[in-house]
N, C-alpha and C. Protein backbone atom coordinates (compact mmCIF):
# COMPACT_ATOMS: atom_id res chain seq x y z
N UNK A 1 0.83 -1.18 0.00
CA UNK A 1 0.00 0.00 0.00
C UNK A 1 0.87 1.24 0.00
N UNK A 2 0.46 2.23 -0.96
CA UNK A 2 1.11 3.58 -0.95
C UNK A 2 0.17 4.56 -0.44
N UNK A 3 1.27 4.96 0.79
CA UNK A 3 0.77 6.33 1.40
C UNK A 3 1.78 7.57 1.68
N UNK A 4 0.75 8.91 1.13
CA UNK A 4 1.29 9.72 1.05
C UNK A 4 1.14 10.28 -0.41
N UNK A 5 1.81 11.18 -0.56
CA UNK A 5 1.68 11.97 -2.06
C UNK A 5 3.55 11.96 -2.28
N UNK A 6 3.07 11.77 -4.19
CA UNK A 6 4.44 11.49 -4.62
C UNK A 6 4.81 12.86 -5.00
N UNK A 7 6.47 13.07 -5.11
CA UNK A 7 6.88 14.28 -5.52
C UNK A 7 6.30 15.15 -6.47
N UNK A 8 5.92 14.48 -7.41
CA UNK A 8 5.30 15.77 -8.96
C UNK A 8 3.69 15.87 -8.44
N UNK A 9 3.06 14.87 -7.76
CA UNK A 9 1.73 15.61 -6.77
C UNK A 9 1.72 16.45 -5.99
N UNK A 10 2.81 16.96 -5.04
CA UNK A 10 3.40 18.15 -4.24
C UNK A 10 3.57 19.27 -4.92
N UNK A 11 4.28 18.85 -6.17
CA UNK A 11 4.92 20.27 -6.74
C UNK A 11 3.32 20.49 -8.05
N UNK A 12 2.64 19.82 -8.43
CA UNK A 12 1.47 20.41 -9.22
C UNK A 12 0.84 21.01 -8.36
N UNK A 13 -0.10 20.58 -6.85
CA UNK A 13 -1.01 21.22 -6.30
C UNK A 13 -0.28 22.69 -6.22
N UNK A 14 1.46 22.14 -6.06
CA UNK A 14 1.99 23.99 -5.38
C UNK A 14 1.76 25.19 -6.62
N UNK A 15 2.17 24.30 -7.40
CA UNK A 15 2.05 25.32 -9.29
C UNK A 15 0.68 25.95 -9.24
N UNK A 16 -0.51 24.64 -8.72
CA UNK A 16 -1.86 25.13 -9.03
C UNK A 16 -2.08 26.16 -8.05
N UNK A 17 -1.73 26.15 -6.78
CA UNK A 17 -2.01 27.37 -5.94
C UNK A 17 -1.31 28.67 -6.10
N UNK A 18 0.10 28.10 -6.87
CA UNK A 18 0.84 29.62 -7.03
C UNK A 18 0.12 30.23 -7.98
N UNK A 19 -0.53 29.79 -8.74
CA UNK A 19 -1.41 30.22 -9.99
C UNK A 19 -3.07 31.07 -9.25
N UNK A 20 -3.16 30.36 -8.40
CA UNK A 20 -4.46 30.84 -8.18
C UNK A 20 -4.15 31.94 -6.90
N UNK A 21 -3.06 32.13 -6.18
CA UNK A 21 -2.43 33.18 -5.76
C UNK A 21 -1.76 34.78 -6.52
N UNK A 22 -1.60 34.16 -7.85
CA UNK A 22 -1.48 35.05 -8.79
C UNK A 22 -2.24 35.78 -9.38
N UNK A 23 -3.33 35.16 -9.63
CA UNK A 23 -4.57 35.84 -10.34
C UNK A 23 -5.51 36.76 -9.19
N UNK A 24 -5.33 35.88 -7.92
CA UNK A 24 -5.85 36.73 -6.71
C UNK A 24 -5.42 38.39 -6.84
N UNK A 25 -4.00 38.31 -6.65
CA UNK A 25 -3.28 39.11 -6.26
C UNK A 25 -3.58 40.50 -7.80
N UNK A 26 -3.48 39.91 -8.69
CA UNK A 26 -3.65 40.68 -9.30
C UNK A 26 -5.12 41.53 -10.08
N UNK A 27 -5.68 40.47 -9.15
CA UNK A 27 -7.20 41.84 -9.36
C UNK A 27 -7.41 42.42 -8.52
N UNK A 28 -6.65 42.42 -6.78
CA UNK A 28 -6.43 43.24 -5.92
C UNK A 28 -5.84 44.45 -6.83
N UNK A 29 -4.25 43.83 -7.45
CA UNK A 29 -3.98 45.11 -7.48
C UNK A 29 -4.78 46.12 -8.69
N UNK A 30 -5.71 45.86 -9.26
CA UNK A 30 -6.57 46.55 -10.29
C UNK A 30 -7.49 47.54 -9.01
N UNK A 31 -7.76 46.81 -7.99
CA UNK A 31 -8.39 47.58 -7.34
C UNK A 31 -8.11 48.79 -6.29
N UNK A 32 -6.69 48.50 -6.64
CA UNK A 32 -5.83 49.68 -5.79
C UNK A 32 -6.28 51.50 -6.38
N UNK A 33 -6.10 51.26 -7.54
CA UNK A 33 -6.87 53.00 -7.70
C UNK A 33 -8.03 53.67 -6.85
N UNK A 34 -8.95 52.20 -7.02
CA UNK A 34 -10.54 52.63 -6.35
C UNK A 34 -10.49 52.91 -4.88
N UNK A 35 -9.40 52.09 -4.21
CA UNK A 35 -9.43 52.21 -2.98
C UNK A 35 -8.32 53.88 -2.32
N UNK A 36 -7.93 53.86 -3.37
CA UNK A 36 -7.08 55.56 -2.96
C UNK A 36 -7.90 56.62 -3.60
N UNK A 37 -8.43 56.71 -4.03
CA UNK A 37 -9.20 57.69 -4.68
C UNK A 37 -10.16 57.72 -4.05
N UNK A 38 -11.07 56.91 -3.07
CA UNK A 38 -11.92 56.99 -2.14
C UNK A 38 -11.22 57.67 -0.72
N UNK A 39 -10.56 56.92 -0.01
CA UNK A 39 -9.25 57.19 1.34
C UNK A 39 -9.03 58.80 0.50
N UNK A 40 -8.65 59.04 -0.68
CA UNK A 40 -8.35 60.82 -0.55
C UNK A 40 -9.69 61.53 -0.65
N UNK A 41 -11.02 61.11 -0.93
CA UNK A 41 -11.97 61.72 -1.15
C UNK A 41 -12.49 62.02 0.68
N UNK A 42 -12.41 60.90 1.29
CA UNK A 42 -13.24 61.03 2.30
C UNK A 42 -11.88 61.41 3.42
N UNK A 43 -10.36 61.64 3.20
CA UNK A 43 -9.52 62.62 4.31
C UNK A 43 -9.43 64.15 3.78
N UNK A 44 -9.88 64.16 2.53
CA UNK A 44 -10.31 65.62 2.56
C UNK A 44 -11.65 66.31 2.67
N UNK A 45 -12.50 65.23 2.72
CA UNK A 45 -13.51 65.65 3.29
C UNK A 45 -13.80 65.91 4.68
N UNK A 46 -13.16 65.38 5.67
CA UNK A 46 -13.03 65.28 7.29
C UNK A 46 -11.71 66.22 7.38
N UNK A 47 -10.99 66.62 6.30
CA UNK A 47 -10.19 67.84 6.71
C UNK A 47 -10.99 68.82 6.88
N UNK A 48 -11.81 69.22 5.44
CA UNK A 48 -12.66 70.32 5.29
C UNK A 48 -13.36 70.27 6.38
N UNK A 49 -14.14 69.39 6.72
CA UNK A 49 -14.87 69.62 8.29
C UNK A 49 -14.18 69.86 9.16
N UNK A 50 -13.05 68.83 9.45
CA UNK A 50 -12.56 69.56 10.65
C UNK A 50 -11.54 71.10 10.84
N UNK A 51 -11.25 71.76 9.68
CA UNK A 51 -11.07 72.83 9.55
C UNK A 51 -12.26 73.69 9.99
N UNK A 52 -13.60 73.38 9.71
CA UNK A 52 -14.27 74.69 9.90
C UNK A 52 -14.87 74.21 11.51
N UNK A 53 -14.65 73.20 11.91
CA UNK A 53 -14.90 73.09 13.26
C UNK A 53 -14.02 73.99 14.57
N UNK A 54 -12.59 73.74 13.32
CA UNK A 54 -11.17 74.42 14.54
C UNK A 54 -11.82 75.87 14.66
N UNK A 55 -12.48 75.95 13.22
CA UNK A 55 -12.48 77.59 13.06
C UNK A 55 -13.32 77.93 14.48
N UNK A 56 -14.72 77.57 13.94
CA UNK A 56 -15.65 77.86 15.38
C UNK A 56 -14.83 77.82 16.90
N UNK A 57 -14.53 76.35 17.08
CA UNK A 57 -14.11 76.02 18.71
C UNK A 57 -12.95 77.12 18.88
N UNK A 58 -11.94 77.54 17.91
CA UNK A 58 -10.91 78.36 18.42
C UNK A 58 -10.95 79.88 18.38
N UNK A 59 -12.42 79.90 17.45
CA UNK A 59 -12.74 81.28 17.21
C UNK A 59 -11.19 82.24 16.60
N UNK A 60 -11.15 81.33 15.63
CA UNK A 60 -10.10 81.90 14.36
C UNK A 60 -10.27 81.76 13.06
N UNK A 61 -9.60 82.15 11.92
CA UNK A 61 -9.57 81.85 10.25
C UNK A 61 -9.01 80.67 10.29
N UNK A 62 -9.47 79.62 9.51
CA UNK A 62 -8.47 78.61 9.37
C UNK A 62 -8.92 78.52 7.65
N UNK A 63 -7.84 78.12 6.95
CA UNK A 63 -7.53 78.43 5.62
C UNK A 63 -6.64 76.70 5.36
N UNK A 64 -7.46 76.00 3.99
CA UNK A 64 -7.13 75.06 3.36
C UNK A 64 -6.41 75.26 2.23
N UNK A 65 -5.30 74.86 2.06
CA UNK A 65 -5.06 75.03 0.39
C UNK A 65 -4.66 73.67 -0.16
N UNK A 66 -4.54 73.81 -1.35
CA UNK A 66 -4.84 72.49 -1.81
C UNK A 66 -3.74 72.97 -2.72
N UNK A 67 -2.69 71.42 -3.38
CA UNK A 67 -1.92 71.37 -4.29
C UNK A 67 -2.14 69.88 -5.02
N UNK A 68 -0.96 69.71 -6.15
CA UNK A 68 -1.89 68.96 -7.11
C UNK A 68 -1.72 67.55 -6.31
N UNK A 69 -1.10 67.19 -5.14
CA UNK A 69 -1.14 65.88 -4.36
C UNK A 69 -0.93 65.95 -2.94
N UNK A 70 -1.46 67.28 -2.62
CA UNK A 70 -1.38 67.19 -1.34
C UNK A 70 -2.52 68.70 -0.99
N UNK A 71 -2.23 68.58 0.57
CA UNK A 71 -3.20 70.03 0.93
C UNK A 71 -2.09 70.33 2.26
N UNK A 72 -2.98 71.57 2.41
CA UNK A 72 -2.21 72.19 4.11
C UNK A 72 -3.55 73.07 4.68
N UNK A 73 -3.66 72.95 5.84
CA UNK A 73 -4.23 73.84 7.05
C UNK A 73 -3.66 74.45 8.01
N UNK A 74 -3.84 75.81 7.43
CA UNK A 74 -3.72 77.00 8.23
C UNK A 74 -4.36 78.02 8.81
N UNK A 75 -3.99 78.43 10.30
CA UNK A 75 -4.51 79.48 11.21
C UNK A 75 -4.12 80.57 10.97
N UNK A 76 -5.09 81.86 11.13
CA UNK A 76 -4.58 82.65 10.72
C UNK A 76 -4.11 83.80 12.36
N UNK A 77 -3.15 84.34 12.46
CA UNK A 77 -1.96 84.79 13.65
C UNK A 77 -3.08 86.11 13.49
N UNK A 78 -3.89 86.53 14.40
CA UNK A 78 -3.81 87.62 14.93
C UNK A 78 -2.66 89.08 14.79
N UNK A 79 -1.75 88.13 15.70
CA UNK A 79 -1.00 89.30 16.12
C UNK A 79 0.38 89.66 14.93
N UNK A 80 0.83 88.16 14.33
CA UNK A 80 1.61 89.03 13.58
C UNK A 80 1.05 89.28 11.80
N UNK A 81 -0.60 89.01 12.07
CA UNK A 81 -1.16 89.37 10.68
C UNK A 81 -1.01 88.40 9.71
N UNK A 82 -0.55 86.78 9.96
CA UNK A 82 0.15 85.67 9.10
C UNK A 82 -0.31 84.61 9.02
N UNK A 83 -0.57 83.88 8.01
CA UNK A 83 -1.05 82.71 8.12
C UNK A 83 -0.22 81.27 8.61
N UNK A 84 -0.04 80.80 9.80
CA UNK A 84 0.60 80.21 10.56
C UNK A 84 0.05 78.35 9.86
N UNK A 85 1.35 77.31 9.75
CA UNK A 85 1.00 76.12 9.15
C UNK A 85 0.13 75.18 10.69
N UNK A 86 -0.26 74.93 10.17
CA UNK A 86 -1.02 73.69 11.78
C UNK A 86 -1.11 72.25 11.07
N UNK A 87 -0.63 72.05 9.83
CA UNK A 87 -0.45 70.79 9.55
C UNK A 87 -0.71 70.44 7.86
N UNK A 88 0.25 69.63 7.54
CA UNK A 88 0.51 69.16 6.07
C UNK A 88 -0.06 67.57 5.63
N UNK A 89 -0.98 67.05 4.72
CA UNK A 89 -1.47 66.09 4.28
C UNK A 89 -0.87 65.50 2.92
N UNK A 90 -0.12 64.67 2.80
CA UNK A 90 -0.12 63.88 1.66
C UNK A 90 -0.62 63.05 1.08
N UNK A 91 -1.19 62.99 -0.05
CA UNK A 91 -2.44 62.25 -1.31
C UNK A 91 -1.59 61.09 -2.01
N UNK A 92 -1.89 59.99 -1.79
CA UNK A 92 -1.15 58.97 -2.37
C UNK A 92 -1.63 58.40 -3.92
N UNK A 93 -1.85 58.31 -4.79
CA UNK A 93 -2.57 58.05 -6.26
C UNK A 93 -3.37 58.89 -6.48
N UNK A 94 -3.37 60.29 -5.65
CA UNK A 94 -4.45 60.88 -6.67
C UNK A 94 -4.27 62.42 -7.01
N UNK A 95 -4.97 62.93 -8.18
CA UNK A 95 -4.41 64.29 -8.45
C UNK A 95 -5.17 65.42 -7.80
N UNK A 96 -5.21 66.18 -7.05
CA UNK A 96 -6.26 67.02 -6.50
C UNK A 96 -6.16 68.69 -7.35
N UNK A 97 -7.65 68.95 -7.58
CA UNK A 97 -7.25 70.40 -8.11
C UNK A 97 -8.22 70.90 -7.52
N UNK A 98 -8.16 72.27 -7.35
CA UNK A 98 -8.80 73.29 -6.37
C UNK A 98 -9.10 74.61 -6.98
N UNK A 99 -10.65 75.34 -7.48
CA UNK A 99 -10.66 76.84 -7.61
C UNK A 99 -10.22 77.67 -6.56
N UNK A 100 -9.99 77.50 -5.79
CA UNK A 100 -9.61 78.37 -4.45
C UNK A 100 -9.58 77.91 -3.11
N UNK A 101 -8.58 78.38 -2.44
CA UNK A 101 -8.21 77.78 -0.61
C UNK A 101 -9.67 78.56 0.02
N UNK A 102 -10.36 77.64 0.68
CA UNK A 102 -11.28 78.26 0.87
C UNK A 102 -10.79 78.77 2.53
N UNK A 103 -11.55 79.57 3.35
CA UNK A 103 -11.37 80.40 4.72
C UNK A 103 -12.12 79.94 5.27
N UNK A 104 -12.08 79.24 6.34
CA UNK A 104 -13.31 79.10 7.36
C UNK A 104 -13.27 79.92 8.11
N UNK A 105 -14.31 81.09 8.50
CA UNK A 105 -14.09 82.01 10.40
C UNK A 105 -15.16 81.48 11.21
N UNK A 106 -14.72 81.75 12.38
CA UNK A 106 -14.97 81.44 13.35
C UNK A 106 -17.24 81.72 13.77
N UNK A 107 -17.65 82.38 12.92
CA UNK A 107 -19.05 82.28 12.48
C UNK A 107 -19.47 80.72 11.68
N UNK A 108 -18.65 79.71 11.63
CA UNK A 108 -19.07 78.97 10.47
C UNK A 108 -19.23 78.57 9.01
N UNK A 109 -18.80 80.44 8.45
CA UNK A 109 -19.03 80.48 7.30
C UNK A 109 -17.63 80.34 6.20
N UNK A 110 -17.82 80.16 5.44
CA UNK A 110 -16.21 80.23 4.51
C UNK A 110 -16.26 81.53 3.56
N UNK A 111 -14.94 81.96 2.96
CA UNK A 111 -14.83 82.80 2.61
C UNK A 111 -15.87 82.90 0.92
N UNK A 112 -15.73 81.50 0.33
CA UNK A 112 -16.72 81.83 -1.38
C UNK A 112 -16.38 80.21 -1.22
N UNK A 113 -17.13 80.04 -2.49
CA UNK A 113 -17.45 78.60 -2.60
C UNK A 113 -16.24 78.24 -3.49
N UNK A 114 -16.36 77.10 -2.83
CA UNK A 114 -15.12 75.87 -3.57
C UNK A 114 -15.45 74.92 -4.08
N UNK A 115 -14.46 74.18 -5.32
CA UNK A 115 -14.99 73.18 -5.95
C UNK A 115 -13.27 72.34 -5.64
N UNK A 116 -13.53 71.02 -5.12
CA UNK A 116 -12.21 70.49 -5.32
C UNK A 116 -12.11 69.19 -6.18
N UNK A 117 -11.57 68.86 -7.07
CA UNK A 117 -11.75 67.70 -7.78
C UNK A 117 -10.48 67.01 -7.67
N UNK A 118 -11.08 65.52 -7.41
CA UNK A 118 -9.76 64.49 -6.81
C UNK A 118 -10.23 63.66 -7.82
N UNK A 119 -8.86 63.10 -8.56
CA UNK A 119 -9.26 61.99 -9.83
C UNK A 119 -7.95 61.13 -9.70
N UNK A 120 -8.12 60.21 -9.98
CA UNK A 120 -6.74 59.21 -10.42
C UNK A 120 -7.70 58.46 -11.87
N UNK A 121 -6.48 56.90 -12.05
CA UNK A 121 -7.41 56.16 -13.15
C UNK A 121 -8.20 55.48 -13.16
N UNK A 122 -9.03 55.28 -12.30
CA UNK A 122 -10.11 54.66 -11.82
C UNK A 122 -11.23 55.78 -11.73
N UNK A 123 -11.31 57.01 -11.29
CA UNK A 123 -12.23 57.56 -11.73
C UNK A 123 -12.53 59.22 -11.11
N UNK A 124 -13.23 59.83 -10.63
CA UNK A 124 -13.20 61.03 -10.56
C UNK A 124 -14.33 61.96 -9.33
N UNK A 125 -13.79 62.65 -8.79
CA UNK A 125 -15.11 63.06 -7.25
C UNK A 125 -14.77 64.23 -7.39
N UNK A 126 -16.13 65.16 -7.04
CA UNK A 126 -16.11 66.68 -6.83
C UNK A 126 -16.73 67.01 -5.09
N UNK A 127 -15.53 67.60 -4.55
CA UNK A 127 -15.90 68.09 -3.31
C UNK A 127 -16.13 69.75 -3.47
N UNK A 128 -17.42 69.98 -2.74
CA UNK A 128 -18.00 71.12 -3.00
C UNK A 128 -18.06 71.40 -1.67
N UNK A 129 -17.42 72.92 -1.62
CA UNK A 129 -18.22 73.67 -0.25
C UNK A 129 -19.52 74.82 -0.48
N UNK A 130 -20.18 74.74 0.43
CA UNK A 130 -21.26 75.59 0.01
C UNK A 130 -20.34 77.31 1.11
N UNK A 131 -21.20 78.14 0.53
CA UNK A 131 -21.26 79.34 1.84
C UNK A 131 -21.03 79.29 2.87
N UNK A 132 -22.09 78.27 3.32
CA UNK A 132 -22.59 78.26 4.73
C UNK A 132 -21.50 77.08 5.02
N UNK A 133 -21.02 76.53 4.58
CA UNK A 133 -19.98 75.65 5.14
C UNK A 133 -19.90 74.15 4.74
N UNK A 134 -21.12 73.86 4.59
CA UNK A 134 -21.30 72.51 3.99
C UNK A 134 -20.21 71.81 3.18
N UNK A 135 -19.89 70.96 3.29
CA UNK A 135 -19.19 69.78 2.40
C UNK A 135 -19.93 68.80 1.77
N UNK A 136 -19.54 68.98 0.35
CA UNK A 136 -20.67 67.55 0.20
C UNK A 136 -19.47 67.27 -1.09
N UNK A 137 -19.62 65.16 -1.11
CA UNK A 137 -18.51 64.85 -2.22
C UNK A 137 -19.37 63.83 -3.24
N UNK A 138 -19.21 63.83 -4.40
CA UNK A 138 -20.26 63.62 -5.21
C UNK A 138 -19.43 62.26 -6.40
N UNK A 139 -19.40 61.70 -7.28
CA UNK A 139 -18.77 61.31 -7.91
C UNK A 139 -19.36 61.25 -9.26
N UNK A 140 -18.32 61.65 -10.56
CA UNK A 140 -18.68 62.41 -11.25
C UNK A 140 -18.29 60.97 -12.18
C-alpha cells in the first residue's frame, strides 16, 4: 500500500495554488486606484470639516489650500497678521485640483465657494463647499 503523495503531486497542487495566488493578487492590485481615490476623497472631506470646526471652537480663520497631491491647514496669527502652518497632508494616487483655498471664520461660514476635484485612473469626485460651510462629495 502507498501512502502519502508522490513528488510531482506536491509540486502540481503547489504550481496550481501559485497560480491561483497570482490571479488573486492581481485583481487586488486593479483595485488599488478605487481604494485611494476613495481614502483621498473622504480625508479631505473630514479635513474640510474639521477645519471649519477648529475655526468655530478656536474662534479663528483657518484656511485650506490644496496642491496637485497634497493640501495644508492654516490658522490665521492675529498678532503678527500671518497665516501660521497647523499641519501638512499627503495624497497617495491621486491628483487634486482646487478653484480656491477656501477660509473658514470662526461664524461657520467660509470665505466663497469651492470646488475640489480628486481623480486618479479609476475615476473622478467633486468636493464642493457651500457658503454656509457645507461639504458635500459627489462622484462624477
Amino acid at each position: 500500500m502507498k501512502k502519502g503523495f508522490s513528488l510531482i503531486e506536491a509540486v502540481i497542487a503547489l504550481f496550481i495554488m501559485a497560480v491561483i495566488c497570482y490571479l488573486a493578487s492581481d485583481s487586488f492590485l486593479t483595485l488599488s486606484p478605487k481604494y485611494r481615490l476613495e481614502r483621498a476623497v473622504w480625508e479631505i472631506h473630514s479635513a474640510l470639516s474639521h477645519a471649519k470646526y477648529k475655526a468655530i471652537f478656536e474662534g479663528v480663520s483657518v484656511r485650506t489650500r490644496f496642491y496637485s497631491s497634497s493640501y495644508r491647514i492654516e490658522k490665521y496669527d492675529d498678532t503678527q497678521k500671518t497665516w501660521k502652518l497647523s499641519e501638512t497632508r499627503f495624497l497617495e494616487g491621486v491628483k487634486v485640483e482646487a478653484n480656491n483655498s477656501p477660509v473658514f471664520y470662526p461664524e461657520g461660514t467660509v470665505s466663497s465657494l469651492a470646488s475640489i476635484l480628486v481623480s486618479n485612473s479609476w475615476g473622478k469626485y467633486k468636493i464642493s463647499i457651500a457658503i454656509t460651510g457645507r461639504v458635500k462629495a459627489i462622484k462624477i
